[in-house]
C-alpha atoms as a PDB file:
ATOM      1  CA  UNK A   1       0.000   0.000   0.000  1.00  0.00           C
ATOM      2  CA  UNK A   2       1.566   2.930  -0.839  1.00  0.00           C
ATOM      3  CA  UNK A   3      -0.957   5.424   0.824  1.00  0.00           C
ATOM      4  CA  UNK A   4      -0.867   6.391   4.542  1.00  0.00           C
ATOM      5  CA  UNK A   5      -2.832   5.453   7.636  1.00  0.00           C
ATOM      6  CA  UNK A   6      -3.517   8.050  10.025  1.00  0.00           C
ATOM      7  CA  UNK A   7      -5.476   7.570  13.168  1.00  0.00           C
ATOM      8  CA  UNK A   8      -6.974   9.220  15.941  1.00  0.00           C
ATOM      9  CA  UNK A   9      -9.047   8.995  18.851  1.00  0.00           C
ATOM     10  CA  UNK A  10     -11.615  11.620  19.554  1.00  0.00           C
ATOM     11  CA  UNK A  11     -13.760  12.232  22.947  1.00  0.00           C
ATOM     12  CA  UNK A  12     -16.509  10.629  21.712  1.00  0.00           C
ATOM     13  CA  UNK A  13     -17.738   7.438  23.492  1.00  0.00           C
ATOM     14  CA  UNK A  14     -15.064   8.074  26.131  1.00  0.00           C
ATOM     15  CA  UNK A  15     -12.647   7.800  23.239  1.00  0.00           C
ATOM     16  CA  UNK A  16     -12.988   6.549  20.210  1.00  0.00           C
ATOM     17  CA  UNK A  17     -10.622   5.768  17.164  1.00  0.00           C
ATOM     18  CA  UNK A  18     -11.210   6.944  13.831  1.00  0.00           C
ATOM     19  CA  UNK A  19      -8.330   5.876  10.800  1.00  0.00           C
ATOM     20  CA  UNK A  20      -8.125   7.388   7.365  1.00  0.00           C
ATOM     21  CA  UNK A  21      -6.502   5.924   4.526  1.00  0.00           C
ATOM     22  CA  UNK A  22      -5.061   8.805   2.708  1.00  0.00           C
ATOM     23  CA  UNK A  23      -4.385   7.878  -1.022  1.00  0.00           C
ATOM     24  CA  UNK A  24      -0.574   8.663  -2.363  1.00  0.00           C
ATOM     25  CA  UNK A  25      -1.856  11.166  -4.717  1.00  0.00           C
ATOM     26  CA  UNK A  26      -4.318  13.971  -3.811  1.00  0.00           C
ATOM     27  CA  UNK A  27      -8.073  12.902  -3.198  1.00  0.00           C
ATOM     28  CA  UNK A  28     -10.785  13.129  -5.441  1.00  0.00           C
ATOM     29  CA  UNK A  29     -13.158  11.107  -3.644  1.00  0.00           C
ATOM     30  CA  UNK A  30     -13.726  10.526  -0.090  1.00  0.00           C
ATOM     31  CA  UNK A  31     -15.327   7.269   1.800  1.00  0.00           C
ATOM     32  CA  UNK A  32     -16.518   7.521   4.971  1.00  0.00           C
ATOM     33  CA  UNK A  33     -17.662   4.479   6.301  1.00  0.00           C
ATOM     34  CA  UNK A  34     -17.909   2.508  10.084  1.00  0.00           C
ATOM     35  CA  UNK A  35     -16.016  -0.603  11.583  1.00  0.00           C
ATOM     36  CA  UNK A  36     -12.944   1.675  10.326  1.00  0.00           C
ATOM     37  CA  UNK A  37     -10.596  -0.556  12.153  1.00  0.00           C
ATOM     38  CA  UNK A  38     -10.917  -2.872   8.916  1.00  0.00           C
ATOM     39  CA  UNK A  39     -12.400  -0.958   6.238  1.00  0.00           C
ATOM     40  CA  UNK A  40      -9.595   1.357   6.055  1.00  0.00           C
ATOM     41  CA  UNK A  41      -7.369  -1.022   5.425  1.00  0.00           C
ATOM     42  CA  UNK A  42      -8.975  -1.270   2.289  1.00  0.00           C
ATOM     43  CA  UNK A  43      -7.001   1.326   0.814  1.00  0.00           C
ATOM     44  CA  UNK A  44      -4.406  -1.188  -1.031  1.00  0.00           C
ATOM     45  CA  UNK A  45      -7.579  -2.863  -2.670  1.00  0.00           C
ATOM     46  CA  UNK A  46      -8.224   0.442  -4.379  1.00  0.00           C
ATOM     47  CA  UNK A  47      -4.319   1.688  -5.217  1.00  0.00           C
ATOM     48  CA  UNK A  48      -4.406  -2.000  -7.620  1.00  0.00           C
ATOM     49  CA  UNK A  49      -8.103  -1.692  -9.217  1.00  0.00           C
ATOM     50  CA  UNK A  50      -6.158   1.518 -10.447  1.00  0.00           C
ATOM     51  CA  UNK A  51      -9.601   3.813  -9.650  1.00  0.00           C
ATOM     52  CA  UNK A  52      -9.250   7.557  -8.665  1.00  0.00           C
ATOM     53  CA  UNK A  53      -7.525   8.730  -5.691  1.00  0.00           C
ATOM     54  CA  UNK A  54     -10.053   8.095  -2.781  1.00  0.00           C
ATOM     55  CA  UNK A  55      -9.405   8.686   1.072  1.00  0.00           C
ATOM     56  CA  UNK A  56     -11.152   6.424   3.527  1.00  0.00           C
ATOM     57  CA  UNK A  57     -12.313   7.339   6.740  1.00  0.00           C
ATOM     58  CA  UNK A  58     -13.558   5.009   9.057  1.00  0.00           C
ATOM     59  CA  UNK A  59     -14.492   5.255  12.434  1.00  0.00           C
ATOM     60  CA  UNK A  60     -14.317   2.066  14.637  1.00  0.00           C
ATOM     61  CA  UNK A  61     -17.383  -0.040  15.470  1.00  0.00           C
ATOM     62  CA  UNK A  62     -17.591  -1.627  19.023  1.00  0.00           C
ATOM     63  CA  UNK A  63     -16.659  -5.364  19.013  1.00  0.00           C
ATOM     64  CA  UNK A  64     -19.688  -5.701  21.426  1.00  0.00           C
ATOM     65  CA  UNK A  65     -22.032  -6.162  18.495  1.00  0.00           C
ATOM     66  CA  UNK A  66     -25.380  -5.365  20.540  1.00  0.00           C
ATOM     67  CA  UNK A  67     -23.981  -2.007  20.812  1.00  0.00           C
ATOM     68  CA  UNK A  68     -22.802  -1.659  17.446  1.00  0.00           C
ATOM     69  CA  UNK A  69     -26.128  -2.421  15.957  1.00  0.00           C
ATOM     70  CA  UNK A  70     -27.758   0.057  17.958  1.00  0.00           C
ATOM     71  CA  UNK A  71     -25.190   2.691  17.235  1.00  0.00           C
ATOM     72  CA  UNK A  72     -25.554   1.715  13.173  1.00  0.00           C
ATOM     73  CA  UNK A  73     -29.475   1.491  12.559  1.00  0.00           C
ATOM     74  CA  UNK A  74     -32.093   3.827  13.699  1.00  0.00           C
ATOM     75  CA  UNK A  75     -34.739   1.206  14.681  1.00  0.00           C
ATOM     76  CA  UNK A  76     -33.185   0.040  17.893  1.00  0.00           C
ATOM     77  CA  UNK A  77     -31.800   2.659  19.985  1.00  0.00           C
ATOM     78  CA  UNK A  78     -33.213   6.116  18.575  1.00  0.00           C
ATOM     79  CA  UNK A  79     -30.471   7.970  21.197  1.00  0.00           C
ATOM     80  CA  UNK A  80     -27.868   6.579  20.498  1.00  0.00           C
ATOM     81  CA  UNK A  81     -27.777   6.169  17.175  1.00  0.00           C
ATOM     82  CA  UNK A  82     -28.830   9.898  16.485  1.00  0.00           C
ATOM     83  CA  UNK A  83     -25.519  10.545  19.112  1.00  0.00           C
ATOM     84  CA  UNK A  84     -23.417   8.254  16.222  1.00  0.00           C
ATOM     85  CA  UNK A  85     -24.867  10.142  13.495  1.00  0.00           C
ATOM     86  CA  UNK A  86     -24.005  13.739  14.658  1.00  0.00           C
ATOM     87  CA  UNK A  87     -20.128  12.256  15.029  1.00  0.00           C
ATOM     88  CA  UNK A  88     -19.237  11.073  12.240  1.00  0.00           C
ATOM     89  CA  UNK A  89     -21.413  14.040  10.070  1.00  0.00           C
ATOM     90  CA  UNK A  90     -20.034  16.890  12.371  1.00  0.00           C
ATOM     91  CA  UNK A  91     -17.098  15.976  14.770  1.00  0.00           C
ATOM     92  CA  UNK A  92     -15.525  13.302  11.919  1.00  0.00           C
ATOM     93  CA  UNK A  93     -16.308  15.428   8.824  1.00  0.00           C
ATOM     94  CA  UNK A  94     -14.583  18.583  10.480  1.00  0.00           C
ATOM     95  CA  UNK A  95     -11.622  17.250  11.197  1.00  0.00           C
ATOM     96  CA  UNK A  96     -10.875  16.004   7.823  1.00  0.00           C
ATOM     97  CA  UNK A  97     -11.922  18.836   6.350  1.00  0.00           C
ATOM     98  CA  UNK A  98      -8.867  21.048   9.221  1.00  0.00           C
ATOM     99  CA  UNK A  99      -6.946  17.628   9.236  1.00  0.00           C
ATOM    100  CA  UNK A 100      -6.140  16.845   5.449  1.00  0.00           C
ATOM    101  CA  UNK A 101      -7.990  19.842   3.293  1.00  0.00           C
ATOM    102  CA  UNK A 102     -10.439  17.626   2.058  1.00  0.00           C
ATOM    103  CA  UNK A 103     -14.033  18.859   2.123  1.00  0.00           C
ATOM    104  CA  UNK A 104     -15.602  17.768  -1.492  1.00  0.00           C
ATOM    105  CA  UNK A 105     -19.054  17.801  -2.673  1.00  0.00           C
ATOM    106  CA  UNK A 106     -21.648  15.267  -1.962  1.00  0.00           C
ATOM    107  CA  UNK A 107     -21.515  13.439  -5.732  1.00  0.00           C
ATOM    108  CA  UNK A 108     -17.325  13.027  -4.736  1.00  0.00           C
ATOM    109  CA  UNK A 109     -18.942  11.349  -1.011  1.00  0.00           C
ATOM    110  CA  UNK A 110     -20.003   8.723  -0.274  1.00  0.00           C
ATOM    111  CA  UNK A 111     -20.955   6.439   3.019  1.00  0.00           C
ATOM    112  CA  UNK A 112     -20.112   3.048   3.169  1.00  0.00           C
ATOM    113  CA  UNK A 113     -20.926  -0.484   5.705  1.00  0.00           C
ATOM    114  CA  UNK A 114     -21.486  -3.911   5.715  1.00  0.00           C
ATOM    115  CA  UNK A 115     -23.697  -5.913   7.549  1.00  0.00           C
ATOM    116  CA  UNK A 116     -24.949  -3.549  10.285  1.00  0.00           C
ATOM    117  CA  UNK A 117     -22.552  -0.773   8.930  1.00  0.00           C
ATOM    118  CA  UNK A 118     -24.566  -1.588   5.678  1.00  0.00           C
ATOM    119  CA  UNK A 119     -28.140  -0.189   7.397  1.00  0.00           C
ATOM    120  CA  UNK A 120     -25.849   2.553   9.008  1.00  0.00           C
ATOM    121  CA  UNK A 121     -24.833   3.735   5.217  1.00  0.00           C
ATOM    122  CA  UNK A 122     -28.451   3.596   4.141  1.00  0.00           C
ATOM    123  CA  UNK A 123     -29.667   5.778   7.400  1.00  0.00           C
ATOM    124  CA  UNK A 124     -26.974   8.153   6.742  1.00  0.00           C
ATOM    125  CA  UNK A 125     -27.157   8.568   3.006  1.00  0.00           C
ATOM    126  CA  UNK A 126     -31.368   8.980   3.379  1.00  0.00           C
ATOM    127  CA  UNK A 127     -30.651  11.119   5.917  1.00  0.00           C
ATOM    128  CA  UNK A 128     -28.268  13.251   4.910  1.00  0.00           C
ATOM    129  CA  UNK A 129     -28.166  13.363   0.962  1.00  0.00           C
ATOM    130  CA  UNK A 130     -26.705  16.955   0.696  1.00  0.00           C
ATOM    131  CA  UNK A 131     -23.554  15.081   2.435  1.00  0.00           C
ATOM    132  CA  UNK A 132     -23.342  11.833   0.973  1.00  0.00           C
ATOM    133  CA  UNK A 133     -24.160  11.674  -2.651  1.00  0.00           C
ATOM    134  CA  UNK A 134     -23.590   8.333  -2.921  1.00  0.00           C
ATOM    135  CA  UNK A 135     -24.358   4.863  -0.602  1.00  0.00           C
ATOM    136  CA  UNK A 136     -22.252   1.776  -0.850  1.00  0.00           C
ATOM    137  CA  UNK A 137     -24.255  -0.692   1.181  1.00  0.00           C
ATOM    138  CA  UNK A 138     -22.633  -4.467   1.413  1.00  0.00           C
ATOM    139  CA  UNK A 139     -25.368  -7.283   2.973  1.00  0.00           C
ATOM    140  CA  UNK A 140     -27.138  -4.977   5.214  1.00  0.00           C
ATOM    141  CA  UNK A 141     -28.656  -6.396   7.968  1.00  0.00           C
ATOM    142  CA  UNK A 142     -32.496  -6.577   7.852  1.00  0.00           C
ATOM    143  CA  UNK A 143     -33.340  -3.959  11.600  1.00  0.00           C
ATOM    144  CA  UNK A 144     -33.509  -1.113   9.095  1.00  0.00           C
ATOM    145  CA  UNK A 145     -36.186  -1.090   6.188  1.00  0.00           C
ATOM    146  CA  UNK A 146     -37.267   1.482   3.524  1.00  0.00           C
ATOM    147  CA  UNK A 147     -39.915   3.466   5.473  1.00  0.00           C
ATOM    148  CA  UNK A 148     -43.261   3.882   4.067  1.00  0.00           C
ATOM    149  CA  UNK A 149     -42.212   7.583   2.400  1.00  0.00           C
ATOM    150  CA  UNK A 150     -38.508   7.959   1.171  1.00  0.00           C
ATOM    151  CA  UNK A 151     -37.459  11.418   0.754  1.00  0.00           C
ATOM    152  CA  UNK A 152     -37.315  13.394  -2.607  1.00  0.00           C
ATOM    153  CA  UNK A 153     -33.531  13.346  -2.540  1.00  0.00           C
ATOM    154  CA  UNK A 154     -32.042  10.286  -2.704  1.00  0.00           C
ATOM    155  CA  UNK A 155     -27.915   9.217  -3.200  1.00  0.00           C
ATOM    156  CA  UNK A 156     -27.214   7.147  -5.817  1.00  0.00           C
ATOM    157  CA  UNK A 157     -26.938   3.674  -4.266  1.00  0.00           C
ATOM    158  CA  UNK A 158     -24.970   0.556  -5.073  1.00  0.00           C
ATOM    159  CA  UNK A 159     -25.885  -2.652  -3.198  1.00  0.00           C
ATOM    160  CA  UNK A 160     -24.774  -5.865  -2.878  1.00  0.00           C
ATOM    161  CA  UNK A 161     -25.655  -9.463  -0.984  1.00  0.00           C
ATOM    162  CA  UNK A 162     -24.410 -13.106  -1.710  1.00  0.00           C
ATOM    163  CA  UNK A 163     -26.613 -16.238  -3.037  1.00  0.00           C
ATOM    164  CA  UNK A 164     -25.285 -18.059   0.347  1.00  0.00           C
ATOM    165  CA  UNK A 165     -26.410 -15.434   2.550  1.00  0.00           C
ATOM    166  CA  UNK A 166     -30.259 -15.178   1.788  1.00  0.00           C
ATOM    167  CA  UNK A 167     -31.346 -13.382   5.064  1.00  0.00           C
ATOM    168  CA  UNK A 168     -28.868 -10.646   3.865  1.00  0.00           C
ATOM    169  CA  UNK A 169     -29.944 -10.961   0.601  1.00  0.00           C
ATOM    170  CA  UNK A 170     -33.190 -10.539   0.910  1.00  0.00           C
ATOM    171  CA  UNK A 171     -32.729  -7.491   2.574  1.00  0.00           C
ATOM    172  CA  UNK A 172     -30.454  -6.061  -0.334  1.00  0.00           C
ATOM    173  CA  UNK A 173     -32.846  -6.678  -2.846  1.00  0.00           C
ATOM    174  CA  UNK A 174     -35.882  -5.308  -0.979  1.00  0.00           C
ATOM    175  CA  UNK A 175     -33.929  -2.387  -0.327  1.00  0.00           C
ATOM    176  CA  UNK A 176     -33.001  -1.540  -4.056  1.00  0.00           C
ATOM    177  CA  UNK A 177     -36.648  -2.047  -5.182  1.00  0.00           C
ATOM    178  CA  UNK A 178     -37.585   0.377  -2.450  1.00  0.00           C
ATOM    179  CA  UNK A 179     -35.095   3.079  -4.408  1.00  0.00           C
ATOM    180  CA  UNK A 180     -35.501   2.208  -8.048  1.00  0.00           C
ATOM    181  CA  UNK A 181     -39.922   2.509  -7.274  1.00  0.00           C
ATOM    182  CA  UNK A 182     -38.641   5.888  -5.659  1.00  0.00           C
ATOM    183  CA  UNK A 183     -36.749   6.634  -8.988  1.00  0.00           C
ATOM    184  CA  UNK A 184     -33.427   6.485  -7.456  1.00  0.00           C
ATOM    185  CA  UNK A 185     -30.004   5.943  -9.306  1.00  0.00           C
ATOM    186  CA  UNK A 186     -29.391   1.734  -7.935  1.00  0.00           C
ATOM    187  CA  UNK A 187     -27.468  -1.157  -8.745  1.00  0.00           C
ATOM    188  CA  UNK A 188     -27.842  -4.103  -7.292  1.00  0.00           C
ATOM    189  CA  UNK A 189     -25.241  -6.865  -7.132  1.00  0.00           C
ATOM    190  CA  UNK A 190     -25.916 -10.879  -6.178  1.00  0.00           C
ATOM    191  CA  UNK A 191     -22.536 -12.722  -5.594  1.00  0.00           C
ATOM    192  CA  UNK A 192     -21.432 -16.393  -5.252  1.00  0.00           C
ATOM    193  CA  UNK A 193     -20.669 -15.639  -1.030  1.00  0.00           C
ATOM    194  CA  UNK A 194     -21.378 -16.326   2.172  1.00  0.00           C
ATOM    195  CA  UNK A 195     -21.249 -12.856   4.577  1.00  0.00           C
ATOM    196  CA  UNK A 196     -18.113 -11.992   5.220  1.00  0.00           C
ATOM    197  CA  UNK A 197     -15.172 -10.158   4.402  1.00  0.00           C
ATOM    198  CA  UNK A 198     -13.925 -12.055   0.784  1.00  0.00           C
ATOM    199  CA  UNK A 199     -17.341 -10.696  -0.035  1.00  0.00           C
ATOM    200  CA  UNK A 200     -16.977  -7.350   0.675  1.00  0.00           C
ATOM    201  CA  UNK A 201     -13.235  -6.778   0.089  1.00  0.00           C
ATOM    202  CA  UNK A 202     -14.285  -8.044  -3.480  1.00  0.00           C
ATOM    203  CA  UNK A 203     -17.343  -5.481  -4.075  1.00  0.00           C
ATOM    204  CA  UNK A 204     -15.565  -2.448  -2.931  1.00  0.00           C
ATOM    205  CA  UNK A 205     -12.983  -1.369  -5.694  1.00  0.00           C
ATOM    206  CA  UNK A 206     -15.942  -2.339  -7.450  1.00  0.00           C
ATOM    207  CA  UNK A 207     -18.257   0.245  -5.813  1.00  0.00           C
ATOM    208  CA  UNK A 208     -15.753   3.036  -5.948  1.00  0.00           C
ATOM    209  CA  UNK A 209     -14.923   2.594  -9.551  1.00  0.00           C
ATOM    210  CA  UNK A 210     -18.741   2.750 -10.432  1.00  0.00           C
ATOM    211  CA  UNK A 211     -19.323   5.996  -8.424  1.00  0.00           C
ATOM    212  CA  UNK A 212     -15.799   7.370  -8.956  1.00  0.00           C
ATOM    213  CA  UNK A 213     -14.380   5.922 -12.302  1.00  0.00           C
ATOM    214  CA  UNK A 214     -13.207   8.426 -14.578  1.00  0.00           C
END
């Protein structure tokens, strides 16, 4: 990998660590995404699929995963998920933006999970489309479905699930019908994979180069 990894730890949660992966060349797309403490690593995946310079930041997820699901999907614990939310869009966003120079524009953005980070992309990208332009969401978990009314603005959204993950699957797929009937941008991706990383570290370059390809 020939970028750098930079990380932090900020107040929040009585301290929690956030790591970038900061490209070798100057950014022209930005990924923010949870469970940071992996995804970040990531970086190296996108240097050889040879897409544009994109910076990763991810902010840890807890390993309890009770409390990670409730920080990552709306549905469970409305407190503390809204306390997660207004982290990573104000505290985390800011200090990129003083940290590294990078502020870009919400079609250059985008928010990224899997599993329960995958219902935490959704929230976040339905929530705050003037941010994040664009939703990478890999086998999201099933707490989180498309409410009855989506809003008018919607990110352009790339899913994906594996055949030998159904639950997940399912899920995916009910999700990107939700979108496309709501006239979003969506693609929707069914793999040969269980859940779990080989699946995800697969999709991504794949997800960046779609939203970020030149």
């Amino acid at each position: 990998m020939a970028g750098e990894l930079v990380t932090e730890t900020f107040a929040y949660d009585g301290g929690r660590q956030v790591t970038v992966y900061v490209p070798p060349d100057p950014a022209e797309a930005v990924v923010y995404a949870g469970d940071g403490q992996r995804v970040a690593h990531w970086g190296g995946l996108l240097e050889a699929a040879g897409v544009p310079p994109t910076m990763i930041v991810g902010a840890h997820g807890l390993a309890d995963e009770t409390l990670r699901l409730h920080e990552y999907s709306p549905v469970f614990d409305a407190e503390r998920f809204s306390v997660h939310e207004r982290f990573l869009v104000e505290d985390v966003r800011r200090w990129v933006g003083s940290r590294f120079g990078v502020a870009l524009p919400p079609e250059r953005t985008a928010v990224f999970g899997v599993s329960a980070g995958g219902e935490l992309a959704l929230a976040m990208g339905l929530r705050h489309p003037d941010v994040y332009g664009v939703v990478f969401s890999a086998s999201p978990g099933g707490g989180y479905r498309p409410p009855g009314v989506l809003p008018g603005s919607i990110p352009r959204t790339y899913l994906v699930a594996g055949t030998l993950e159904p639950f997940f699957l399912e899920n995916a797929t009910r999700w990107a019908g939700a979108l496309r009937d709501a006239g979003a941008d969506v693609v929707m991706r069914e793999r040969v994979a269980g859940h779990g990383g080989a699946l995800w570290r697969g999709e991504f370059p794949r997800m960046v180069a779609w939203a970020f390809g030149r």
